[in-house]
Structures are given as C-alpha cells and as structure tokens.
PDBML (XML) file of the C-alpha atoms, coordinates in Angstrom:
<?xml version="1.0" encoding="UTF-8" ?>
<PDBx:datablock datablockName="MODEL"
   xmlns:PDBx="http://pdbml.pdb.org/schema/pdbx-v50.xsd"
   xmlns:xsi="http://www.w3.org/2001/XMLSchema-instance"
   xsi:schemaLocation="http://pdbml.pdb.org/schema/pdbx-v50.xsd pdbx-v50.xsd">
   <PDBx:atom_siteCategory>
      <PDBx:atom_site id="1">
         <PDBx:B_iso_or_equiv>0.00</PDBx:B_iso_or_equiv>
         <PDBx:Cartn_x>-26.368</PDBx:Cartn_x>
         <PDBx:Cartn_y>52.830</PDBx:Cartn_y>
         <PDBx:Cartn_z>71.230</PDBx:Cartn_z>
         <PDBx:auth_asym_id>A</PDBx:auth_asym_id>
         <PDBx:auth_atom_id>CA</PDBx:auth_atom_id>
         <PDBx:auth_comp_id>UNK</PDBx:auth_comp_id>
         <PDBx:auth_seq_id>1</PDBx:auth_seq_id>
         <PDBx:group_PDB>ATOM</PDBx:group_PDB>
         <PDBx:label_alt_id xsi:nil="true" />
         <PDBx:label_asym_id>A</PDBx:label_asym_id>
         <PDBx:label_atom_id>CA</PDBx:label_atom_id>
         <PDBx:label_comp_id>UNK</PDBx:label_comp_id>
         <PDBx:label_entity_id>1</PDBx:label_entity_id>
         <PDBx:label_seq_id>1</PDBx:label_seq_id>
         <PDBx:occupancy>1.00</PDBx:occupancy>
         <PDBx:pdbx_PDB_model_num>1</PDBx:pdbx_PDB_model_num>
         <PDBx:type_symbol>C</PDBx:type_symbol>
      </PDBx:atom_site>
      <PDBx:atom_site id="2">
         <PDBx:B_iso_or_equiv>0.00</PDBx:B_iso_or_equiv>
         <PDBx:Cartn_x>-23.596</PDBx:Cartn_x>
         <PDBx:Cartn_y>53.098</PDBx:Cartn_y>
         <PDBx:Cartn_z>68.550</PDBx:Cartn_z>
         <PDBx:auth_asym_id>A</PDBx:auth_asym_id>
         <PDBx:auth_atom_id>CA</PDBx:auth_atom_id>
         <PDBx:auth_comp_id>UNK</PDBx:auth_comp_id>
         <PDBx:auth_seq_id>2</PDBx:auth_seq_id>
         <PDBx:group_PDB>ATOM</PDBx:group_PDB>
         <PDBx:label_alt_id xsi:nil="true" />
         <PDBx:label_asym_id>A</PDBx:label_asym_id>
         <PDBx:label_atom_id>CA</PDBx:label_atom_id>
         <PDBx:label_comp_id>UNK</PDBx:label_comp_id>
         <PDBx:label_entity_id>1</PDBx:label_entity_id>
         <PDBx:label_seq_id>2</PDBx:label_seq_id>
         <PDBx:occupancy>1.00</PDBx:occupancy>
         <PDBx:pdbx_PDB_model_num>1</PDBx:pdbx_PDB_model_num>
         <PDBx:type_symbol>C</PDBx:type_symbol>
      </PDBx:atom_site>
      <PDBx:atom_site id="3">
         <PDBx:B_iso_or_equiv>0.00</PDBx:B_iso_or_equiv>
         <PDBx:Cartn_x>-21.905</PDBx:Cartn_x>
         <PDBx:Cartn_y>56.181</PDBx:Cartn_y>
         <PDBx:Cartn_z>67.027</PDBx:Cartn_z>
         <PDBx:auth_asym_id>A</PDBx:auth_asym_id>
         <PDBx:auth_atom_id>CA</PDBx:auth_atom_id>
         <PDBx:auth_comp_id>UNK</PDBx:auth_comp_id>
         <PDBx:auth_seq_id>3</PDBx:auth_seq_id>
         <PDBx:group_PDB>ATOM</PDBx:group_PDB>
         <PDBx:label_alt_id xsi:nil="true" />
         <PDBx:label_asym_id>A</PDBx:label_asym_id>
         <PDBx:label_atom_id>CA</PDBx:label_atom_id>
         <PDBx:label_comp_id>UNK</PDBx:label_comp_id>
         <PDBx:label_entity_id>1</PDBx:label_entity_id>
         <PDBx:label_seq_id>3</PDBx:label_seq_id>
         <PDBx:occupancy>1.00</PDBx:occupancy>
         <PDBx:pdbx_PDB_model_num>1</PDBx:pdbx_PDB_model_num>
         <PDBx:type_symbol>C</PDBx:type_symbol>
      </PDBx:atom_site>
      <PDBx:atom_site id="4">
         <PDBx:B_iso_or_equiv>0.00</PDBx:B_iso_or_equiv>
         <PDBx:Cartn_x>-19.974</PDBx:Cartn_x>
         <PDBx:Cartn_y>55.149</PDBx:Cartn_y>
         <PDBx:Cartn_z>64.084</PDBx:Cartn_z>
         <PDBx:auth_asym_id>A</PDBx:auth_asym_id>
         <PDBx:auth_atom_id>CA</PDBx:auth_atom_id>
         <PDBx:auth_comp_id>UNK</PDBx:auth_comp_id>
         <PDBx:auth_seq_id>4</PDBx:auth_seq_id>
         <PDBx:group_PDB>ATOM</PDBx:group_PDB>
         <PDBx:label_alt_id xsi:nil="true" />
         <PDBx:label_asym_id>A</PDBx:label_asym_id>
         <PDBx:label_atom_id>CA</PDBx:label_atom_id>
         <PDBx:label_comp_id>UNK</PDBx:label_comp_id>
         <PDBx:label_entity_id>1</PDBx:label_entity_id>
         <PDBx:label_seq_id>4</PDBx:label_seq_id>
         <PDBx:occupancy>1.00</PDBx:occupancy>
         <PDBx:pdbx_PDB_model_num>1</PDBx:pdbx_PDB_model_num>
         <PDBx:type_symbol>C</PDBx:type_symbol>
      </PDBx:atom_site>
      <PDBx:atom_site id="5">
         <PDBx:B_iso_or_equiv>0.00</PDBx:B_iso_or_equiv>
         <PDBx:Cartn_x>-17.678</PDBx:Cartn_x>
         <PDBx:Cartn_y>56.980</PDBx:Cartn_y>
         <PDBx:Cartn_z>61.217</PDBx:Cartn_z>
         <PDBx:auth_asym_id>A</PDBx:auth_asym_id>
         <PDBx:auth_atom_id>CA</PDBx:auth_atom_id>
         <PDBx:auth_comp_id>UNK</PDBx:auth_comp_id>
         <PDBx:auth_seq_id>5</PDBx:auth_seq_id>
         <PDBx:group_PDB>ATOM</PDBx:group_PDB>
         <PDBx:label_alt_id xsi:nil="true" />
         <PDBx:label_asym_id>A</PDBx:label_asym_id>
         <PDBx:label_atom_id>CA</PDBx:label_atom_id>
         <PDBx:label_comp_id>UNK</PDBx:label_comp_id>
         <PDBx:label_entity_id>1</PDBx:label_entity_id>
         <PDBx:label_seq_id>5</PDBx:label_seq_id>
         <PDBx:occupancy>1.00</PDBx:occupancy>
         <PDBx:pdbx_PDB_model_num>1</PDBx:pdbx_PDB_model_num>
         <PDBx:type_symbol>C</PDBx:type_symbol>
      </PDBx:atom_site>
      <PDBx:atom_site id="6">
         <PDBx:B_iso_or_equiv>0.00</PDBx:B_iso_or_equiv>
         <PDBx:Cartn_x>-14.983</PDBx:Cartn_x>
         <PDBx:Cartn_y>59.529</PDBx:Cartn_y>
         <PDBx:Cartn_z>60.051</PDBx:Cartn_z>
         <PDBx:auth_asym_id>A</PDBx:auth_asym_id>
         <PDBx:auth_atom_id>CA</PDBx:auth_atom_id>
         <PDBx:auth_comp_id>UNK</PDBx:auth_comp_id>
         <PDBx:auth_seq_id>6</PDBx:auth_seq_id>
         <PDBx:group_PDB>ATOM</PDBx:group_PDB>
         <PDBx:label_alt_id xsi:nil="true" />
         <PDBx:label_asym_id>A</PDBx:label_asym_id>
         <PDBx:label_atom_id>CA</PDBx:label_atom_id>
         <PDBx:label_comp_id>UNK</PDBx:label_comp_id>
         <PDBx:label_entity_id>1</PDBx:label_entity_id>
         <PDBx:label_seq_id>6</PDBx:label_seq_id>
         <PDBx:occupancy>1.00</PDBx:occupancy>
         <PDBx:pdbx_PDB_model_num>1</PDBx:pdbx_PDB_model_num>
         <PDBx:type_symbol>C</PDBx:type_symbol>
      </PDBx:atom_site>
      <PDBx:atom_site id="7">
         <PDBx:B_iso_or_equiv>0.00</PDBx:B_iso_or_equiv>
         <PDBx:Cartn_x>-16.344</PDBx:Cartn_x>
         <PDBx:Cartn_y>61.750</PDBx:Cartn_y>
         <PDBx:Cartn_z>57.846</PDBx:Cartn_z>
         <PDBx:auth_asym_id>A</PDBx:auth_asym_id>
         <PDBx:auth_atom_id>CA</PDBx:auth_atom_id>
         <PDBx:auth_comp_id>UNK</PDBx:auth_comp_id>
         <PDBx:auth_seq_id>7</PDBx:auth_seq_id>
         <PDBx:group_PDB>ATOM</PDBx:group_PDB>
         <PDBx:label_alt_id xsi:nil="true" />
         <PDBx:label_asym_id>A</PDBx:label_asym_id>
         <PDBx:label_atom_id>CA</PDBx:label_atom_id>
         <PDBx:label_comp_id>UNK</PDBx:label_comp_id>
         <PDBx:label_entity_id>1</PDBx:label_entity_id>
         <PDBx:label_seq_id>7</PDBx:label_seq_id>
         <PDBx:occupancy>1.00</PDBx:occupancy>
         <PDBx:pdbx_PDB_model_num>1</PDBx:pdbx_PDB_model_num>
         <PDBx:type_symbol>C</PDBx:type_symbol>
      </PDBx:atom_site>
      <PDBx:atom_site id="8">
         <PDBx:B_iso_or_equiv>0.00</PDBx:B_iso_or_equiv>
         <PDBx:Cartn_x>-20.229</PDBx:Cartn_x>
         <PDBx:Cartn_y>60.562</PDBx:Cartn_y>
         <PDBx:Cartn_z>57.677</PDBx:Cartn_z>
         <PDBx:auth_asym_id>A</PDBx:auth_asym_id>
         <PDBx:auth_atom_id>CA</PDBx:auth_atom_id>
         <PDBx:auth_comp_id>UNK</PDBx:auth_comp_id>
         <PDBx:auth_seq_id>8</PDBx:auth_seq_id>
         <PDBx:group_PDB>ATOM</PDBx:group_PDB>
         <PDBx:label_alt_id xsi:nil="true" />
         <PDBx:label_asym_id>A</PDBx:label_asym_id>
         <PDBx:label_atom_id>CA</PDBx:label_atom_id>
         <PDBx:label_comp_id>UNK</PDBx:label_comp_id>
         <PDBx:label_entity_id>1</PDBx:label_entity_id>
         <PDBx:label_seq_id>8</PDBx:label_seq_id>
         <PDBx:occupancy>1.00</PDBx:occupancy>
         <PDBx:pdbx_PDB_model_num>1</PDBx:pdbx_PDB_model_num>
         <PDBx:type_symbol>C</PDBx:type_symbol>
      </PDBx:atom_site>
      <PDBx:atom_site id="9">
         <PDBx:B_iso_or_equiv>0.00</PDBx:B_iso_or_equiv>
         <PDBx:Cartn_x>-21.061</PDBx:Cartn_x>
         <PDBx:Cartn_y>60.414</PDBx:Cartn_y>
         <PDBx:Cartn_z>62.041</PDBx:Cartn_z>
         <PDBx:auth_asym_id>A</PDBx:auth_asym_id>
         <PDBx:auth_atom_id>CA</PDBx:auth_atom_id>
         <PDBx:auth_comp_id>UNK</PDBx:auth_comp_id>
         <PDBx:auth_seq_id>9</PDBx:auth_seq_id>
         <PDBx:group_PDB>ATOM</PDBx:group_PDB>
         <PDBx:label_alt_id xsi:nil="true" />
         <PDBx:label_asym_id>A</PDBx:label_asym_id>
         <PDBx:label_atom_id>CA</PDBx:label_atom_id>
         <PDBx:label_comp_id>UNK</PDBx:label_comp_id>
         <PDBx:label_entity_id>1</PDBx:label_entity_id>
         <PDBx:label_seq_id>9</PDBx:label_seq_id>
         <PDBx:occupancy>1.00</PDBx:occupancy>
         <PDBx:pdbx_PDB_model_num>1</PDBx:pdbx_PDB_model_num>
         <PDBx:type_symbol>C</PDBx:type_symbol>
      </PDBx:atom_site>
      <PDBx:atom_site id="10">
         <PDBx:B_iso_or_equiv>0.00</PDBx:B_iso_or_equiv>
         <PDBx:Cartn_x>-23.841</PDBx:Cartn_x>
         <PDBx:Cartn_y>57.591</PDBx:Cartn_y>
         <PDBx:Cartn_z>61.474</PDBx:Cartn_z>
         <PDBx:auth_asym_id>A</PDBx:auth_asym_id>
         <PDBx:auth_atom_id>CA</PDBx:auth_atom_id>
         <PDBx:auth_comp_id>UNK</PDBx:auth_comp_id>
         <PDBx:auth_seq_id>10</PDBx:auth_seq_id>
         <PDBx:group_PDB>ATOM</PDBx:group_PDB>
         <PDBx:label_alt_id xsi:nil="true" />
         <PDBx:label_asym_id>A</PDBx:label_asym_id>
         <PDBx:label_atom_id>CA</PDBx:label_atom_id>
         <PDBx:label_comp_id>UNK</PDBx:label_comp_id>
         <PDBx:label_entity_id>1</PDBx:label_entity_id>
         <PDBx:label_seq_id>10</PDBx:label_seq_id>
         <PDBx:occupancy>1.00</PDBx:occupancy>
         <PDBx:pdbx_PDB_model_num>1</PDBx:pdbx_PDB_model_num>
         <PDBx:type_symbol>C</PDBx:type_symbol>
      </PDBx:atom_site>
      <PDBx:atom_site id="11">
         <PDBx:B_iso_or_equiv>0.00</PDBx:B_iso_or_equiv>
         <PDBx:Cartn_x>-25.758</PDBx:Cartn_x>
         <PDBx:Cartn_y>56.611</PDBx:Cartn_y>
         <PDBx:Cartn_z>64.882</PDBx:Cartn_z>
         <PDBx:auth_asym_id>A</PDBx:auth_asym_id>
         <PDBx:auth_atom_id>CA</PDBx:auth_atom_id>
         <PDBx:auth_comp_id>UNK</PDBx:auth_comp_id>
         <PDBx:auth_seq_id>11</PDBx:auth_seq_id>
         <PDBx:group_PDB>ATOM</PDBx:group_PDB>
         <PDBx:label_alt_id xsi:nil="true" />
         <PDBx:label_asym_id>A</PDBx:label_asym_id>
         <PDBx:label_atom_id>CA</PDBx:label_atom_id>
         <PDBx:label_comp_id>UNK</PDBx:label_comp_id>
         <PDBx:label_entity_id>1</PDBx:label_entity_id>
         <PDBx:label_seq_id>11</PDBx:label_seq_id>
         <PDBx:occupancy>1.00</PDBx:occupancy>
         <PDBx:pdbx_PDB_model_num>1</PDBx:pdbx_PDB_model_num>
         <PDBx:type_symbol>C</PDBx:type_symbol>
      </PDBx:atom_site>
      <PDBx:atom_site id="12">
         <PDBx:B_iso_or_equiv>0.00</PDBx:B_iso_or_equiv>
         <PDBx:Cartn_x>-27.593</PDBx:Cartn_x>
         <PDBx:Cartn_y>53.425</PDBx:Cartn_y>
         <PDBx:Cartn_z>65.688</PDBx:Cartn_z>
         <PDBx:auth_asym_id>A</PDBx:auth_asym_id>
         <PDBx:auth_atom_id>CA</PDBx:auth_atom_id>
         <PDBx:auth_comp_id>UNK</PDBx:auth_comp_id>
         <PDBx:auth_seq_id>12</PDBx:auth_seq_id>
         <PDBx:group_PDB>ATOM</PDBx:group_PDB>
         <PDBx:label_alt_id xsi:nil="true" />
         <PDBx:label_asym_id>A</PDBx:label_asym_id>
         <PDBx:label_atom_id>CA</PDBx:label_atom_id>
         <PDBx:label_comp_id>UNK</PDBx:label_comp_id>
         <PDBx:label_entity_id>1</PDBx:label_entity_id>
         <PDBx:label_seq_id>12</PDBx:label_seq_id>
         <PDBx:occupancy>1.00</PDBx:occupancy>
         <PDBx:pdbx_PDB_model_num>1</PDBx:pdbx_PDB_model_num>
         <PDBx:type_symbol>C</PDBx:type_symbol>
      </PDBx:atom_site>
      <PDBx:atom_site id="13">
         <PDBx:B_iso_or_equiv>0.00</PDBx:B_iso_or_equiv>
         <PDBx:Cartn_x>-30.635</PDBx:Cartn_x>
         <PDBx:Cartn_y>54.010</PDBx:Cartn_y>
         <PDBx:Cartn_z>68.041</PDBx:Cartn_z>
         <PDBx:auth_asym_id>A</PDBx:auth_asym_id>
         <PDBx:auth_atom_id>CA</PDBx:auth_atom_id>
         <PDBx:auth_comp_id>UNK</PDBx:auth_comp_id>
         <PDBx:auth_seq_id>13</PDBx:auth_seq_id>
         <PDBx:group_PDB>ATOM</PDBx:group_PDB>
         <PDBx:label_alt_id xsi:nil="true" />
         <PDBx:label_asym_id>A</PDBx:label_asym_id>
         <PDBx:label_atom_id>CA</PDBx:label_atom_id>
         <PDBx:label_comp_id>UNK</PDBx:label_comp_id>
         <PDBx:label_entity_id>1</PDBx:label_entity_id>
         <PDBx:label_seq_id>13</PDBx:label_seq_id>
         <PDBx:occupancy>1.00</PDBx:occupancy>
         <PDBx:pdbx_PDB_model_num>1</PDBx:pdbx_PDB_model_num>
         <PDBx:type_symbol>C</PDBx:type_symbol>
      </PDBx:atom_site>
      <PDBx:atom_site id="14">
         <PDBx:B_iso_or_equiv>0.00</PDBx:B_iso_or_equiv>
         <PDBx:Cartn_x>-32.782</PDBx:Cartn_x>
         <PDBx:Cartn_y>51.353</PDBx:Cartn_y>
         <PDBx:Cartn_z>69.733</PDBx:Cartn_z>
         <PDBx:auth_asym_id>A</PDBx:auth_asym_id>
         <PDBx:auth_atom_id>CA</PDBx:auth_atom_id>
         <PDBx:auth_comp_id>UNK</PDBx:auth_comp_id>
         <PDBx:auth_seq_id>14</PDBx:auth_seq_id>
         <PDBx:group_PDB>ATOM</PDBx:group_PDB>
         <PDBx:label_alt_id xsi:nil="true" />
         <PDBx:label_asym_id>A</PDBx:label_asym_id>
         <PDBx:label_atom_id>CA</PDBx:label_atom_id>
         <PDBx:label_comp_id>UNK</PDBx:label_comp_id>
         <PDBx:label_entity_id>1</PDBx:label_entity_id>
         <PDBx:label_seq_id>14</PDBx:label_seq_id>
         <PDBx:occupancy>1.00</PDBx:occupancy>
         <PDBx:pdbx_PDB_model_num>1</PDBx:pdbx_PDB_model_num>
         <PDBx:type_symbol>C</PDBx:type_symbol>
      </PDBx:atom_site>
      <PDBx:atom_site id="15">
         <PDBx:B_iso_or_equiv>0.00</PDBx:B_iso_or_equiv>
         <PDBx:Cartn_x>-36.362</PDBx:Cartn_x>
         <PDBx:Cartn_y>53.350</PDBx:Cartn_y>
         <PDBx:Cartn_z>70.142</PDBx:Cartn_z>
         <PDBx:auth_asym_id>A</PDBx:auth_asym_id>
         <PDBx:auth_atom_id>CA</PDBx:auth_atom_id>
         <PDBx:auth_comp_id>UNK</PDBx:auth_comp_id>
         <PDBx:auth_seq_id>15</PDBx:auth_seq_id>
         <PDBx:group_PDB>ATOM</PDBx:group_PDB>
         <PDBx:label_alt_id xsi:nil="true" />
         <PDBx:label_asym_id>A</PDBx:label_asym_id>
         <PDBx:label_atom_id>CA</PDBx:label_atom_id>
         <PDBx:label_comp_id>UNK</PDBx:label_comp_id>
         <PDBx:label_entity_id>1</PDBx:label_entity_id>
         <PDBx:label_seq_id>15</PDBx:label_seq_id>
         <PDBx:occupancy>1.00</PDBx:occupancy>
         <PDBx:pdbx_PDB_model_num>1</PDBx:pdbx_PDB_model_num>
         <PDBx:type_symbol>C</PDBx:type_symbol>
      </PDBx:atom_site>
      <PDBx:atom_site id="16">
         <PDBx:B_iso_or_equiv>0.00</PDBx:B_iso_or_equiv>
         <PDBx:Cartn_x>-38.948</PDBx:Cartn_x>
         <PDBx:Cartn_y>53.140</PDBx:Cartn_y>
         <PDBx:Cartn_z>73.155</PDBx:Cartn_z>
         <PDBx:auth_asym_id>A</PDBx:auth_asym_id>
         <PDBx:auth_atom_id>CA</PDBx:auth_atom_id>
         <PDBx:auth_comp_id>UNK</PDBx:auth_comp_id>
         <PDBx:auth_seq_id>16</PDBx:auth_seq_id>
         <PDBx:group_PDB>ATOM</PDBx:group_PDB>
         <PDBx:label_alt_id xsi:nil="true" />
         <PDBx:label_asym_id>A</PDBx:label_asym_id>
         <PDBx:label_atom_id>CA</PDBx:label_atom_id>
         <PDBx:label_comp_id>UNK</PDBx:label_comp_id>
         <PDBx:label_entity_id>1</PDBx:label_entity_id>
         <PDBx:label_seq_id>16</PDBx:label_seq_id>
         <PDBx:occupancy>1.00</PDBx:occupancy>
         <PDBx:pdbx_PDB_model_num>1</PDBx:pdbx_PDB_model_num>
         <PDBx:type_symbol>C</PDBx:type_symbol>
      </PDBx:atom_site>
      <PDBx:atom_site id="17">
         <PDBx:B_iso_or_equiv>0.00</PDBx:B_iso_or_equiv>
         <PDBx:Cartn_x>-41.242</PDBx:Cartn_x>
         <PDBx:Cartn_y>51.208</PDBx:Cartn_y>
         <PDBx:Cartn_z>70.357</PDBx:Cartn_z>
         <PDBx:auth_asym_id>A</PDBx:auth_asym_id>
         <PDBx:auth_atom_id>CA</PDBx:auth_atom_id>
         <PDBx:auth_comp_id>UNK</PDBx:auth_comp_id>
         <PDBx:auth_seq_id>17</PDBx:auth_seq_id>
         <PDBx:group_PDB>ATOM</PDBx:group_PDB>
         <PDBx:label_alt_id xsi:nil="true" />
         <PDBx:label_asym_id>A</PDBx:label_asym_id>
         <PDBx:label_atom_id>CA</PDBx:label_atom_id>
         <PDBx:label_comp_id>UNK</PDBx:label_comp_id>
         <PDBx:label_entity_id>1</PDBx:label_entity_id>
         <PDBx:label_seq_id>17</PDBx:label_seq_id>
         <PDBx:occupancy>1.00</PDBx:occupancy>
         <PDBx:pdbx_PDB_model_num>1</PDBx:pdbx_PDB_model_num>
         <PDBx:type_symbol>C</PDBx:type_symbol>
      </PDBx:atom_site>
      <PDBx:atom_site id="18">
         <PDBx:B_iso_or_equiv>0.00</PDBx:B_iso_or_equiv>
         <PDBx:Cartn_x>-38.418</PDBx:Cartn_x>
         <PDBx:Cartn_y>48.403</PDBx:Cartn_y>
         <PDBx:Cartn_z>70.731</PDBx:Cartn_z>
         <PDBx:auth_asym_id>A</PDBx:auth_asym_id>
         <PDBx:auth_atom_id>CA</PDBx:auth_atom_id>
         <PDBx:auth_comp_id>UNK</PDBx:auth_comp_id>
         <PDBx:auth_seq_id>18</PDBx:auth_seq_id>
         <PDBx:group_PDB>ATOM</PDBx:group_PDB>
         <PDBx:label_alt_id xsi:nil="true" />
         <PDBx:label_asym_id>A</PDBx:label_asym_id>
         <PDBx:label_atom_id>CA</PDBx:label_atom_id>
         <PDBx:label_comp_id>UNK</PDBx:label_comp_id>
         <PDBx:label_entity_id>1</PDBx:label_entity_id>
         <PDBx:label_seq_id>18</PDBx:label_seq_id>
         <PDBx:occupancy>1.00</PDBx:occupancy>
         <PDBx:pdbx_PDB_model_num>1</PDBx:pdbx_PDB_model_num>
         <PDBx:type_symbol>C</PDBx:type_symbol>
      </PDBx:atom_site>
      <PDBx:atom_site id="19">
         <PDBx:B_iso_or_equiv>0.00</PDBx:B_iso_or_equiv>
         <PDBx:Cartn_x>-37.202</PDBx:Cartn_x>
         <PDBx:Cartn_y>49.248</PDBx:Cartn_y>
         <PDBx:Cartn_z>66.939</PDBx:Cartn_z>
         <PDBx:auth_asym_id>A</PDBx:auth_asym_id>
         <PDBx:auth_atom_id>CA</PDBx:auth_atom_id>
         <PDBx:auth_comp_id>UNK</PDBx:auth_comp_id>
         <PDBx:auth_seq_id>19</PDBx:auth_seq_id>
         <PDBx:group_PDB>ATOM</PDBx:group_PDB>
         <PDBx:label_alt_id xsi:nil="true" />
         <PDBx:label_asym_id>A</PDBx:label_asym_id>
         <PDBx:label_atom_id>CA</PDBx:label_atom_id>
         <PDBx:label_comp_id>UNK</PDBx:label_comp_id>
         <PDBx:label_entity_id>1</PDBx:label_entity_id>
         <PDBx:label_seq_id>19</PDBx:label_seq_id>
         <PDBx:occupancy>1.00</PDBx:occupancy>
         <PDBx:pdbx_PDB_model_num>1</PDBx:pdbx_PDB_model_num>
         <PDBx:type_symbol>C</PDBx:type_symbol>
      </PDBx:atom_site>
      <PDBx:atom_site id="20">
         <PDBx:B_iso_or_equiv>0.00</PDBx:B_iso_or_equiv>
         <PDBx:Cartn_x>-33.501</PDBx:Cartn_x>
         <PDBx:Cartn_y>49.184</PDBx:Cartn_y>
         <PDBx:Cartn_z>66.223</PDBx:Cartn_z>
         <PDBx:auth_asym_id>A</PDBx:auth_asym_id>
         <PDBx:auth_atom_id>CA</PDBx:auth_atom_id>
         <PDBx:auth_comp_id>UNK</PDBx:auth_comp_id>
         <PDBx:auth_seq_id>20</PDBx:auth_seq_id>
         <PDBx:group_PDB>ATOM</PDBx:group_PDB>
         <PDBx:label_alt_id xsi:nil="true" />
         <PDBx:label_asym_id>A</PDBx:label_asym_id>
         <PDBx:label_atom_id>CA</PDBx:label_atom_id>
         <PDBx:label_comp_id>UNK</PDBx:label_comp_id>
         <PDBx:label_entity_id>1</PDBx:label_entity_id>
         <PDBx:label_seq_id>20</PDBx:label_seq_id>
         <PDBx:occupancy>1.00</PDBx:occupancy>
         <PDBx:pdbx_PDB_model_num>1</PDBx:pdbx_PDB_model_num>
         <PDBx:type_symbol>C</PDBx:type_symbol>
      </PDBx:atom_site>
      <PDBx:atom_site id="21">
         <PDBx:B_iso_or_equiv>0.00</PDBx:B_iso_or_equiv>
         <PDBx:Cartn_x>-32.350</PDBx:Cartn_x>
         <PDBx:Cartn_y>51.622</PDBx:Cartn_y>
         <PDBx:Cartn_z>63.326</PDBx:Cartn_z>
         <PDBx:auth_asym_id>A</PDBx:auth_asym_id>
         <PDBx:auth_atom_id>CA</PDBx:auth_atom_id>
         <PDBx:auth_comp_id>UNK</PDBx:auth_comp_id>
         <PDBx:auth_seq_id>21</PDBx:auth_seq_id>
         <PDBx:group_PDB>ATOM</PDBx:group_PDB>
         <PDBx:label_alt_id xsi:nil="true" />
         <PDBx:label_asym_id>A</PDBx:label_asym_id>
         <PDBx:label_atom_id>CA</PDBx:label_atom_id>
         <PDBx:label_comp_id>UNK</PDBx:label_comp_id>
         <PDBx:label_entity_id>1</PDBx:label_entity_id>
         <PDBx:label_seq_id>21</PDBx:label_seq_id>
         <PDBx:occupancy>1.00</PDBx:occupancy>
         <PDBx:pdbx_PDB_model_num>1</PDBx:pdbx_PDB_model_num>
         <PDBx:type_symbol>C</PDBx:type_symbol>
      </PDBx:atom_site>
      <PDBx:atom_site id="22">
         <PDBx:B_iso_or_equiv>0.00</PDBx:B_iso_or_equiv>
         <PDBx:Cartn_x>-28.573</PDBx:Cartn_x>
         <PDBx:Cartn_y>52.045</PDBx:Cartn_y>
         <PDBx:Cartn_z>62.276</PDBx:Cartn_z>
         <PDBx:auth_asym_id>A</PDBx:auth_asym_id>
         <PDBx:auth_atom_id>CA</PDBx:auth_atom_id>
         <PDBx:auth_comp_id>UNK</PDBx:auth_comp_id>
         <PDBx:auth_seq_id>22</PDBx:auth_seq_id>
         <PDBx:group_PDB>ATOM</PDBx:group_PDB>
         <PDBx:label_alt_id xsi:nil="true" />
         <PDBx:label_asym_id>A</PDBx:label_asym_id>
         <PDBx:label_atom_id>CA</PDBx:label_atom_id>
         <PDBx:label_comp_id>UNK</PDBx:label_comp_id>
         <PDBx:label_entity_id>1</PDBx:label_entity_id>
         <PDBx:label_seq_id>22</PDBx:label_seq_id>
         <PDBx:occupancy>1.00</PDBx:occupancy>
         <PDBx:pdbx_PDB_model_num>1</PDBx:pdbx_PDB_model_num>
         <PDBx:type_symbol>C</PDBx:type_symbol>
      </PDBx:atom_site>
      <PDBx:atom_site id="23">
         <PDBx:B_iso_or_equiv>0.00</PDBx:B_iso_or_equiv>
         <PDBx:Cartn_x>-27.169</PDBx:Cartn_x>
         <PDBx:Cartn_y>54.568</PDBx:Cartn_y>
         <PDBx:Cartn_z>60.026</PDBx:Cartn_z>
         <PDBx:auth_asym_id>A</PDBx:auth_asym_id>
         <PDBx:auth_atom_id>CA</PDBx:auth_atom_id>
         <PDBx:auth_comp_id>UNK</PDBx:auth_comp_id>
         <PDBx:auth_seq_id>23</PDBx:auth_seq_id>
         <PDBx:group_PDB>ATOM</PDBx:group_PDB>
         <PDBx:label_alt_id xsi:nil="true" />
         <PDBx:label_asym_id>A</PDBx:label_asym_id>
         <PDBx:label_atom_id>CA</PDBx:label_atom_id>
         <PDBx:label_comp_id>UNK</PDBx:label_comp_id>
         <PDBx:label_entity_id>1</PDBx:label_entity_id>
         <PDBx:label_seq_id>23</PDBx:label_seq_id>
         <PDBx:occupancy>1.00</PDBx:occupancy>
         <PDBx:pdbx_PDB_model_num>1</PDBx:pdbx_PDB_model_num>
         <PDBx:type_symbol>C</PDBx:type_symbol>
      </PDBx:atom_site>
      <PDBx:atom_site id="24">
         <PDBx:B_iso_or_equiv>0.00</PDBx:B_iso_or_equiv>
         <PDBx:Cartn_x>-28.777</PDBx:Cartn_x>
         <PDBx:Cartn_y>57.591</PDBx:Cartn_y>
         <PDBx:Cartn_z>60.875</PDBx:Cartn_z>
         <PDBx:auth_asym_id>A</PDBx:auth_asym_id>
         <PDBx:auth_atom_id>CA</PDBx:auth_atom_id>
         <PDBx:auth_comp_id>UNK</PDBx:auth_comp_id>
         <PDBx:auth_seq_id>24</PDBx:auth_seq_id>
         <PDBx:group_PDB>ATOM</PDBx:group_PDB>
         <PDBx:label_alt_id xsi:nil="true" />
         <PDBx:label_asym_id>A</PDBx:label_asym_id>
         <PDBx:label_atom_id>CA</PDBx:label_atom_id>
         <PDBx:label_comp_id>UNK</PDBx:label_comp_id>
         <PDBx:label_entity_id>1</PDBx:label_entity_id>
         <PDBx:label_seq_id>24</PDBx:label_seq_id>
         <PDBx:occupancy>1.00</PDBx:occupancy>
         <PDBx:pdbx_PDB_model_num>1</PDBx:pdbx_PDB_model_num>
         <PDBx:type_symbol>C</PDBx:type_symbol>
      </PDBx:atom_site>
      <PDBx:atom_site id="25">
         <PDBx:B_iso_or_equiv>0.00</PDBx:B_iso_or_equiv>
         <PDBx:Cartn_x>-27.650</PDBx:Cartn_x>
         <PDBx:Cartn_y>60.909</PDBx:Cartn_y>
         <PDBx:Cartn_z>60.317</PDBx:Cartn_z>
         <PDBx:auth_asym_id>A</PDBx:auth_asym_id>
         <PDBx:auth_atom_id>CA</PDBx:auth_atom_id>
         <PDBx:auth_comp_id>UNK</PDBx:auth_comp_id>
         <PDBx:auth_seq_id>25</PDBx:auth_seq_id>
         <PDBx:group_PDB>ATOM</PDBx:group_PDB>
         <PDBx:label_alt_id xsi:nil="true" />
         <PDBx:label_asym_id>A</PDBx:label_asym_id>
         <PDBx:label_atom_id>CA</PDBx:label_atom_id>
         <PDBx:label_comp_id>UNK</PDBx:label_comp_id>
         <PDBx:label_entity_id>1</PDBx:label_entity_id>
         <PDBx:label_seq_id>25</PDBx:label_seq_id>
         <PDBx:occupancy>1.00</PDBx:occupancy>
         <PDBx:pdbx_PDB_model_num>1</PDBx:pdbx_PDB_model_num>
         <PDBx:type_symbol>C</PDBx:type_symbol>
      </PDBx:atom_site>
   </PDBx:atom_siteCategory>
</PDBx:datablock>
C-alpha cells in the first residue's frame, strides 16, 4: 500500500489477516 525511501525502499503492506506492517524490506 505504500513504497517509501531513497536509499532504504521500505514497503507498508496491509495482509489478508487484516494486519498492517510498515517498514519492510
């Protein structure tokens, strides 16, 4: 839902369990 960064791409993703993480790599 969310790509975010310059040098470090971090991704928010909203999962089928309806959890919500940000700042994955």
């Amino acid at each position: 839902t969310l790509k975010n960064g310059f040098r470090w791409i971090r991704y928010r993703v909203e999962f089928d369990n309806g959890v919500g993480v940000g700042s994955l790599d």
